[in-house]
N, C-alpha and C. Protein backbone atom coordinates (compact mmCIF):
# COMPACT_ATOMS: atom_id res chain seq x y z
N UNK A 1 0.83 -1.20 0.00
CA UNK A 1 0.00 0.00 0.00
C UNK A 1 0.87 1.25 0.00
N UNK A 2 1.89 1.33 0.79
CA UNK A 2 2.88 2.28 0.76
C UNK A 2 3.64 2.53 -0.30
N UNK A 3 4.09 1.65 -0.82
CA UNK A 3 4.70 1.78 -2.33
C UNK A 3 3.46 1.95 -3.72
N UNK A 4 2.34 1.98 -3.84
CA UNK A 4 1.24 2.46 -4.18
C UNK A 4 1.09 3.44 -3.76
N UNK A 5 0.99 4.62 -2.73
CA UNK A 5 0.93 6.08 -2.51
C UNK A 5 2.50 6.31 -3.01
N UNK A 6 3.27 6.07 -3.36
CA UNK A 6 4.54 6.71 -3.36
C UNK A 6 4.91 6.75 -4.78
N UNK A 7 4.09 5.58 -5.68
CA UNK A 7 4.02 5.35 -7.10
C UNK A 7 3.24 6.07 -7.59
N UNK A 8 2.09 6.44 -7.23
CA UNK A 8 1.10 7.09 -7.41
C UNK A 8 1.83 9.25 -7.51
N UNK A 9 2.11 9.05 -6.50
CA UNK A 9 3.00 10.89 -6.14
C UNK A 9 3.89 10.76 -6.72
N UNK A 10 4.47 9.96 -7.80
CA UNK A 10 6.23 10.03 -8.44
C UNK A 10 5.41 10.31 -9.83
N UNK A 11 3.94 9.59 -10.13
CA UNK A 11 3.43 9.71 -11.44
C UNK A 11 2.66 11.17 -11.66
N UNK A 12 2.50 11.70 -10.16
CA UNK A 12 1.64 12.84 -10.52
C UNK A 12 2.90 14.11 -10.73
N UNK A 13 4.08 13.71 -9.66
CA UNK A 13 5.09 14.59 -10.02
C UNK A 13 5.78 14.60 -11.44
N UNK A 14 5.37 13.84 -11.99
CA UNK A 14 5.95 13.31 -13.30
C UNK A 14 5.08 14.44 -13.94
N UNK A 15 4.16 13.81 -13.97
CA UNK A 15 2.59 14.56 -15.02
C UNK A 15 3.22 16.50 -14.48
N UNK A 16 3.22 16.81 -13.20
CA UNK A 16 3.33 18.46 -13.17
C UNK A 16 4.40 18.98 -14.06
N UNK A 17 6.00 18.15 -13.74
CA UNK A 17 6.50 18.44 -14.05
C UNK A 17 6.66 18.77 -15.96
N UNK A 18 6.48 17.28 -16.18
CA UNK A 18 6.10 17.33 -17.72
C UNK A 18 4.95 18.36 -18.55
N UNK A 19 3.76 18.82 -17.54
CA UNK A 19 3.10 19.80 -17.81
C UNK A 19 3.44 21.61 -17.67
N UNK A 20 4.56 21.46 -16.91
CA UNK A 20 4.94 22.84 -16.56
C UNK A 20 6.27 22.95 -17.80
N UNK A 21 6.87 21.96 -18.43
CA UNK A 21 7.96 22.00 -19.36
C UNK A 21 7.16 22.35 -20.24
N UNK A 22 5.65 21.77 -21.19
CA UNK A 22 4.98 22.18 -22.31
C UNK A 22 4.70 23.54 -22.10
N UNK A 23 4.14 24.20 -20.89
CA UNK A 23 3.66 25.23 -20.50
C UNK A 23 5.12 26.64 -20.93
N UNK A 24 5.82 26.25 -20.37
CA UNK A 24 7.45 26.89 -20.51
C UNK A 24 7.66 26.86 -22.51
N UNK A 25 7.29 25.61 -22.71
CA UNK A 25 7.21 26.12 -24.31
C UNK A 25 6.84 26.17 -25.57
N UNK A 26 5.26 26.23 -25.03
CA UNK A 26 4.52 27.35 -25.30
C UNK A 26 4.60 28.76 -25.51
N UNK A 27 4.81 29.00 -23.69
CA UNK A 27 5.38 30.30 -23.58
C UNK A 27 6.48 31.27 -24.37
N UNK A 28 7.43 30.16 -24.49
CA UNK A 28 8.59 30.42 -25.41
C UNK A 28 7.96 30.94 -26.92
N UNK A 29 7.26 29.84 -27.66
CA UNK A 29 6.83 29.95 -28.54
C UNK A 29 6.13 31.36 -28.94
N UNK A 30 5.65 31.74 -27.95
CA UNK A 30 4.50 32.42 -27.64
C UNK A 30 5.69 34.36 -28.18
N UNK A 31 6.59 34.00 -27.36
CA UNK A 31 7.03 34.70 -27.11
C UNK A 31 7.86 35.16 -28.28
N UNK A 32 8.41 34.13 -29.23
CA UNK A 32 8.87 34.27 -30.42
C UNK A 32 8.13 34.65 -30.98
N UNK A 33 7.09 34.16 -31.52
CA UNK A 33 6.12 34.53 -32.57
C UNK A 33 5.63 36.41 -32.27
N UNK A 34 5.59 36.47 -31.65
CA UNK A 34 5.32 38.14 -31.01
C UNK A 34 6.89 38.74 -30.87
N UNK A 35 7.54 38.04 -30.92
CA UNK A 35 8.87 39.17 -31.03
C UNK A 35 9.19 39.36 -32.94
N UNK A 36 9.19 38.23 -33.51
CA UNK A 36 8.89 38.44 -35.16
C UNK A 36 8.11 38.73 -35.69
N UNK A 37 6.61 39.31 -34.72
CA UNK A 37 5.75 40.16 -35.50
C UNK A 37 6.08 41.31 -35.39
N UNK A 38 6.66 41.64 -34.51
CA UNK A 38 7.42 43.33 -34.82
C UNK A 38 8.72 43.53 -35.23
N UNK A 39 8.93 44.42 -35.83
CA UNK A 39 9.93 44.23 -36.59
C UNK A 39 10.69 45.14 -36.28
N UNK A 40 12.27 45.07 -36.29
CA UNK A 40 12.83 46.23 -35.84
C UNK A 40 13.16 47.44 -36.50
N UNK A 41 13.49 48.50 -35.88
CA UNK A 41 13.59 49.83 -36.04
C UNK A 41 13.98 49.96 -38.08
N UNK A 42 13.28 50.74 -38.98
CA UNK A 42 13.75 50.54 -40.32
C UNK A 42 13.65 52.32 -40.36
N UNK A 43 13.46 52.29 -41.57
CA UNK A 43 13.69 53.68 -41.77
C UNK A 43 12.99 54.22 -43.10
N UNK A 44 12.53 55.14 -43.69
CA UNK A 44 11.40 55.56 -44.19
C UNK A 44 11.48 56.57 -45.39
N UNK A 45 11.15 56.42 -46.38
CA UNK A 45 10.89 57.99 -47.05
C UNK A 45 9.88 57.77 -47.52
N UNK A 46 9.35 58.73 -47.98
CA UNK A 46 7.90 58.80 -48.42
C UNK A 46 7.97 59.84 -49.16
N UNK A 47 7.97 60.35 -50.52
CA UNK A 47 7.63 61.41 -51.67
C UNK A 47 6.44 61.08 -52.16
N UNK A 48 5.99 62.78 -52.05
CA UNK A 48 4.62 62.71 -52.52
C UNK A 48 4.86 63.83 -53.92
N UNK A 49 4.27 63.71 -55.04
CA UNK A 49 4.65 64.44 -56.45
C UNK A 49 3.49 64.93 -57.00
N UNK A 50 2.72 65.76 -56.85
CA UNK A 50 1.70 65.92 -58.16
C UNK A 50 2.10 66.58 -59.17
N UNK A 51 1.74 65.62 -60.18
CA UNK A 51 2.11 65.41 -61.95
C UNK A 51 1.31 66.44 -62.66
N UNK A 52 1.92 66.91 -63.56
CA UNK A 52 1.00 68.04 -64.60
C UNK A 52 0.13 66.77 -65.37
N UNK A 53 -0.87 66.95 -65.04
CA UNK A 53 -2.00 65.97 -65.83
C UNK A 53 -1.43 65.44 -66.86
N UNK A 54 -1.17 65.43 -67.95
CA UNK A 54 -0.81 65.51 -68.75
C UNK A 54 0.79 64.86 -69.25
N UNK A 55 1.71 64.57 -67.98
CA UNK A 55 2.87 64.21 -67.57
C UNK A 55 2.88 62.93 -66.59
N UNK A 56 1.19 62.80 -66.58
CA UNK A 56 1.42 61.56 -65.23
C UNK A 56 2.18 60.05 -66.11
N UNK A 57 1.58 59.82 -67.36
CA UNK A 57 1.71 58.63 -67.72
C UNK A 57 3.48 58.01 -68.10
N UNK A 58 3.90 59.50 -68.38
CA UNK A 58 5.33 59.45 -68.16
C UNK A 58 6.08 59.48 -66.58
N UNK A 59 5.68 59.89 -65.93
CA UNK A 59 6.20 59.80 -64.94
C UNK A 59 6.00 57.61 -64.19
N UNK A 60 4.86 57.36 -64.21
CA UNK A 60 5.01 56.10 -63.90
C UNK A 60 5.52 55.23 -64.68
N UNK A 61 6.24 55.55 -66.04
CA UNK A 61 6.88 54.83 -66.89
C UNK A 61 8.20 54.62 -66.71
N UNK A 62 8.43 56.35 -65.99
CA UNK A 62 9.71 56.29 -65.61
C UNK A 62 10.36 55.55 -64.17
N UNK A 63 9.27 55.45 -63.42
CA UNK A 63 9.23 54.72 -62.16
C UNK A 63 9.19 53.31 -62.21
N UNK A 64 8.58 52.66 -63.61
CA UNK A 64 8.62 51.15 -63.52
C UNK A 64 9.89 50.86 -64.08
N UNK A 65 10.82 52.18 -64.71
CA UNK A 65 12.09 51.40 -65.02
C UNK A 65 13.32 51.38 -64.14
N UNK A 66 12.84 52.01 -62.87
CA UNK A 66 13.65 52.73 -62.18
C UNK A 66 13.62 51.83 -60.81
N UNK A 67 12.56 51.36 -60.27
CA UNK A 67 11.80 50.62 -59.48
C UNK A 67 12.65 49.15 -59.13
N UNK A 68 13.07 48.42 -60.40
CA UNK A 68 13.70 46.94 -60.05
C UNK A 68 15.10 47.30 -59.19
N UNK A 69 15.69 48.25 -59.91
CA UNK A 69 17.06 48.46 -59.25
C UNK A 69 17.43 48.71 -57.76
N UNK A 70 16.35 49.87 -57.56
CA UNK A 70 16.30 50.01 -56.27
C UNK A 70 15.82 49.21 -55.07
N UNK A 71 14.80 48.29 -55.60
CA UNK A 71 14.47 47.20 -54.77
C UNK A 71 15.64 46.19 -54.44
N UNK A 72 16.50 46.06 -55.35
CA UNK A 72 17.84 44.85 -55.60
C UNK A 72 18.95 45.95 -54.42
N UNK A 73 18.66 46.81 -54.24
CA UNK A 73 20.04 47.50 -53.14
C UNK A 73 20.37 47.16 -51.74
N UNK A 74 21.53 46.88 -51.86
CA UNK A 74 21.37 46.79 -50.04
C UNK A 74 20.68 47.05 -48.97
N UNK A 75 19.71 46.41 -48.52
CA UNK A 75 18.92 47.33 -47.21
C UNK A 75 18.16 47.81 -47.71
N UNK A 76 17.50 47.61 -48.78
CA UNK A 76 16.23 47.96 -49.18
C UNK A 76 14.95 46.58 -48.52
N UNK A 77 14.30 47.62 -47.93
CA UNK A 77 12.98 46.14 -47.51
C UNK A 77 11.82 46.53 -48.66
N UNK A 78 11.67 47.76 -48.93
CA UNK A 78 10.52 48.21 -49.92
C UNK A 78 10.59 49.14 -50.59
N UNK A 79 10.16 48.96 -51.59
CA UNK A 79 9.75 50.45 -52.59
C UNK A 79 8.90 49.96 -53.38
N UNK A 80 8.19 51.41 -53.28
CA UNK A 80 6.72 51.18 -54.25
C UNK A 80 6.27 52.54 -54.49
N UNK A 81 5.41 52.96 -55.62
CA UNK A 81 4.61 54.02 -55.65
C UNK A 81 3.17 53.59 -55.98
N UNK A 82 2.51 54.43 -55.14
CA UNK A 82 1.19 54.38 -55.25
C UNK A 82 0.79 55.49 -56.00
N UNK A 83 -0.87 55.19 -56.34
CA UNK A 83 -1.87 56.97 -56.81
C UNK A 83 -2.59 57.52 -55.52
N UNK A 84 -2.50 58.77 -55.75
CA UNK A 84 -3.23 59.03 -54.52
C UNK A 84 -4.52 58.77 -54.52
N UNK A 85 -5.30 58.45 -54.01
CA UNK A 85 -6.98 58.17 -53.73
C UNK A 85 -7.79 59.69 -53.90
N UNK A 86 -7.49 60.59 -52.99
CA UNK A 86 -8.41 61.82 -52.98
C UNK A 86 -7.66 63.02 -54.08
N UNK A 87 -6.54 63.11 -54.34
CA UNK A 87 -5.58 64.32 -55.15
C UNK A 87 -5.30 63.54 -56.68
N UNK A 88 -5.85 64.02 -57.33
CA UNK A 88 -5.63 64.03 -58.54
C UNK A 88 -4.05 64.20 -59.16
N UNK A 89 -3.63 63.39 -60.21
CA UNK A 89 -2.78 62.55 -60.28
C UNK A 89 -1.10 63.12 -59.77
N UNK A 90 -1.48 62.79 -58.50
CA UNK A 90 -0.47 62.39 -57.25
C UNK A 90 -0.23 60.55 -56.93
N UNK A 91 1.13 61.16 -57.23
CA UNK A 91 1.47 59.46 -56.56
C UNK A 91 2.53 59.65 -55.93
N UNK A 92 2.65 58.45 -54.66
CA UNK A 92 3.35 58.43 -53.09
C UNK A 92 4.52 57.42 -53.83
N UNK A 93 5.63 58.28 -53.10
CA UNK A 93 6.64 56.75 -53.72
C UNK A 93 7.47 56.33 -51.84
N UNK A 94 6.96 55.00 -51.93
CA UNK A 94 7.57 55.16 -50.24
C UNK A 94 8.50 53.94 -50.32
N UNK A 95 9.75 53.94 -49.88
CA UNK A 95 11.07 52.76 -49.64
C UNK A 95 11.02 53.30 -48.25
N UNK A 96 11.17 51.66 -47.81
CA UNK A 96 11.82 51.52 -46.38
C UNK A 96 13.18 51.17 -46.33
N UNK A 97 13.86 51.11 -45.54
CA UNK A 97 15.36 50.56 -45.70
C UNK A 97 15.43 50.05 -44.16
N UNK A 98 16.80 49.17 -44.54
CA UNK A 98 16.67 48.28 -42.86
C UNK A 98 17.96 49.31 -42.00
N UNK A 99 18.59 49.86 -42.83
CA UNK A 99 19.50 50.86 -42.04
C UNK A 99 19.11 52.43 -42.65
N UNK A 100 19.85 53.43 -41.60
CA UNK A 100 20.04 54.68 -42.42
C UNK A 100 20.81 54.69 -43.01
N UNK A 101 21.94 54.20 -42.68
CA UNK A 101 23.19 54.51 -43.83
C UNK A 101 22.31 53.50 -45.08
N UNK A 102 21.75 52.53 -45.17
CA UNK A 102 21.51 52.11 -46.46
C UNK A 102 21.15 52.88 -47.30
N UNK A 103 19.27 53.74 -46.37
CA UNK A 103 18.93 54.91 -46.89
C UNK A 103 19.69 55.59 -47.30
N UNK A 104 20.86 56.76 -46.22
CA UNK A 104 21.21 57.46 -47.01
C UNK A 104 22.23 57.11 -48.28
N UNK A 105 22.92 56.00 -48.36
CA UNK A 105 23.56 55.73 -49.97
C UNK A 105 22.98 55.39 -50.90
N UNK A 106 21.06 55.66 -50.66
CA UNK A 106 20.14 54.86 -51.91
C UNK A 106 20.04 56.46 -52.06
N UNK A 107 20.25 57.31 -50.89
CA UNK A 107 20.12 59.17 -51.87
C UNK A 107 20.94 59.96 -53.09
N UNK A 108 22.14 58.63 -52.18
CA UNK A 108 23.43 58.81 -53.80
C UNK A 108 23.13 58.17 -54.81
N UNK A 109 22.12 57.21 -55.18
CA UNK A 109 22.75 56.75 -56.66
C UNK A 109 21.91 57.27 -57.16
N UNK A 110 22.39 56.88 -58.44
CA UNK A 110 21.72 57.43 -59.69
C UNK A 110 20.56 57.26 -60.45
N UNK A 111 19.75 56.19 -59.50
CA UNK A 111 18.12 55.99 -59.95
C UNK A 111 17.16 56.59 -58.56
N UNK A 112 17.91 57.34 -57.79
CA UNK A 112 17.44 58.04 -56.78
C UNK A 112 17.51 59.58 -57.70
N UNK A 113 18.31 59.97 -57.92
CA UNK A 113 18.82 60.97 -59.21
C UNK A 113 17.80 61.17 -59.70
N UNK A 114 17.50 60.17 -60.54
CA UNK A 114 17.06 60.22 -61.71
C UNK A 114 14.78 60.40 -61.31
N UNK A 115 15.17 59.75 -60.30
CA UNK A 115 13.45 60.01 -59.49
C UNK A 115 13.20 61.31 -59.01
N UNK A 116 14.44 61.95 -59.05
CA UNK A 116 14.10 63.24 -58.35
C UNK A 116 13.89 64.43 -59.74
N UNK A 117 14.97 63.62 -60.55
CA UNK A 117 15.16 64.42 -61.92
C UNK A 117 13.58 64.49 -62.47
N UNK A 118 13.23 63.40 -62.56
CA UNK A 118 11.60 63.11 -63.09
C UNK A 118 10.50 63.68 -62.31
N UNK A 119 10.66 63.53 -61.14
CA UNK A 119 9.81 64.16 -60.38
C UNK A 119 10.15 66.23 -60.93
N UNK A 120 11.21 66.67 -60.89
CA UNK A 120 10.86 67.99 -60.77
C UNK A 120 10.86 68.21 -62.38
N UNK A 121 11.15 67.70 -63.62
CA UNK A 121 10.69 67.97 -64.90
C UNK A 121 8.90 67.51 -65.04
N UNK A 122 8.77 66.33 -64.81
CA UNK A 122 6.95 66.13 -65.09
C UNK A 122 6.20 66.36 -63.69
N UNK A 123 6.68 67.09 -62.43
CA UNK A 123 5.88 67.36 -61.48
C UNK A 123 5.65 68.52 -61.14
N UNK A 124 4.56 68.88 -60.76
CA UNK A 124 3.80 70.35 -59.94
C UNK A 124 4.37 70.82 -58.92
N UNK A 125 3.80 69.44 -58.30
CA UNK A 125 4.73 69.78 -56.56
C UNK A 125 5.31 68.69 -56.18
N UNK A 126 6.13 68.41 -55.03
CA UNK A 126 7.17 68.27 -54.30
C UNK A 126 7.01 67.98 -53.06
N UNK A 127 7.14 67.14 -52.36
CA UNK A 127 7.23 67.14 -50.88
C UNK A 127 7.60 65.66 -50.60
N UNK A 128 9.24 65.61 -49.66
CA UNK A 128 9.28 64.50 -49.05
C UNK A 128 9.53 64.55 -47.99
N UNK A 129 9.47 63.78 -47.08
CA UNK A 129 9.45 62.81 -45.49
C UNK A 129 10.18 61.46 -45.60
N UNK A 130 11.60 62.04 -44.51
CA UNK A 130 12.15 60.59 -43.98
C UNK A 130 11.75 60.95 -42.26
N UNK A 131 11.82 59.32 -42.33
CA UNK A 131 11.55 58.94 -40.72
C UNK A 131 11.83 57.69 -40.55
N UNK A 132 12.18 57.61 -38.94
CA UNK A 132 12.44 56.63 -38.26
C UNK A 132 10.97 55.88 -38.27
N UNK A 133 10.58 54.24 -38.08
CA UNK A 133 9.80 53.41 -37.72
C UNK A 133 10.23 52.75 -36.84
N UNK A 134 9.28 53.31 -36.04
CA UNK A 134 10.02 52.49 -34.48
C UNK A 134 9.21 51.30 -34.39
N UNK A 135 7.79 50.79 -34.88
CA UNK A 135 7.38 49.71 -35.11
C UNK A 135 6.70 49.46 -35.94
N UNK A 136 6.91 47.98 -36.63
CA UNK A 136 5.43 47.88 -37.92
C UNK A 136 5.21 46.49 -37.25
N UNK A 137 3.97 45.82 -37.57
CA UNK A 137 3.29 45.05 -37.19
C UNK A 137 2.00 44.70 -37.71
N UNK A 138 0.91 43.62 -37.20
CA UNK A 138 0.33 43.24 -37.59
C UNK A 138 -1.02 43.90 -36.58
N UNK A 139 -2.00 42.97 -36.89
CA UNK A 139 -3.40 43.40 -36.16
C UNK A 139 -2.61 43.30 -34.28
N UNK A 140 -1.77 43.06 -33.58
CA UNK A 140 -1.33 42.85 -32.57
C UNK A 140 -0.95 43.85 -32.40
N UNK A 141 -0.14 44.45 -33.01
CA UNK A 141 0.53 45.70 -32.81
C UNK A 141 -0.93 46.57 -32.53
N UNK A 142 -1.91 46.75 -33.83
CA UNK A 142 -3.05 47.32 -33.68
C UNK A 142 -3.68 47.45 -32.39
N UNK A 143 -3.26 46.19 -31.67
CA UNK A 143 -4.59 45.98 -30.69
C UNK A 143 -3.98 46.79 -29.08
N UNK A 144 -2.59 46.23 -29.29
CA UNK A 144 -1.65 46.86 -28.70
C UNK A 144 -1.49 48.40 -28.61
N UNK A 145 -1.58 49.21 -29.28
CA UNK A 145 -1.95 50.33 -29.65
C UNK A 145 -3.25 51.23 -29.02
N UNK A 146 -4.05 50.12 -29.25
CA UNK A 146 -5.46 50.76 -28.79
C UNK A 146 -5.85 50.24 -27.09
N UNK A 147 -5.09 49.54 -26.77
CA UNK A 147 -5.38 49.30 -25.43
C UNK A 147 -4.64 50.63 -24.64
C-alpha cells in the first residue's frame, strides 16, 4: 500500500513536471512569434509628387524602369509608388530601408537621381518625409496600440 501512494505521487510529479515544461514552451513559442511580429527599427521615405495631368503617364513609366534596381540595393525592404486616392494625379513613392546609412547611400545613386530628376521635370509639386519606424506590425501591434 505504501509503495502504491509513493508510485502514485512520483506519477503525478511526473505529469506536473512534464506539464509545466509544455507550458514553458509554449510560452517560449509564444514569445517568439510576437517578437517576429514586430519588426525592428527601419527607416522611411515617403515622396509625394503631383504630376501636370498631362505628364502623369510618363512619370510612372519612368518609375517602372527605375523601381527593379532600387528594390535589388542593399537594405532595401521596400519600394513602391502608389496613386493618390483623394488628389488628382499624385502618386506616393515610399522605400523603407533596414539601415540609415543604407537609406542614405540609396540618396546617392543614380536611380534616386534620376526620381528626383523626373519628379521635378513632369511634377507640380514636391514634398518628401524621412523617418524613423520604431514599429510595424500586424493586427497585434493594432490591438496593442489601442489598449
Amino acid at each position: 500500500m505504501c509503495f502504491q501512494i509513493v508510485k502514485s505521487v512520483i506519477v503525478l510529479l511526473c505529469q506536473m513536471v512534464w506539464s509545466l515544461h509544455q507550458l514553458k514552451l509554449s510560452f517560449s513559442n509564444e514569445q517568439n512569434s510576437a517578437l517576429q511580429e514586430y519588426k525592428m527599427l527601419t527607416y522611411r521615405i515617403k515622396i509625394e509628387i503631383k504630376q501636370y495631368q498631362y505628364k502623369a503617364d510618363e512619370f510612372v513609366n519612368s518609375m517602372h524602369s527605375y523601381l527593379p534596381n532600387i528594390r535589388k540595393a542593399k537594405g532595401c525592404l521596400d519600394y513602391n509608388v502608389y496613386q493618390g486616392f483623394e488628389k488628382d494625379n499624385t502618386y506616393i513613392v515610399v522605400g523603407e530601408w533596414k539601415t540609415r546609412k543604407a537609406m542614405e547611400k540609396h540618396f546617392q545613386t543614380h536611380e534616386f537621381e534620376l526620381l528626383i530628376g523626373a519628379a521635378r521635370v513632369l511634377g507640380e509639386t514636391f514634398e518628401m518625409n524621412i523617418a524613423e519606424v520604431l514599429k510595424t506590425g500586424g493586427f497585434e501591434l493594432a490591438k496593442e496600440q489601442i489598449a
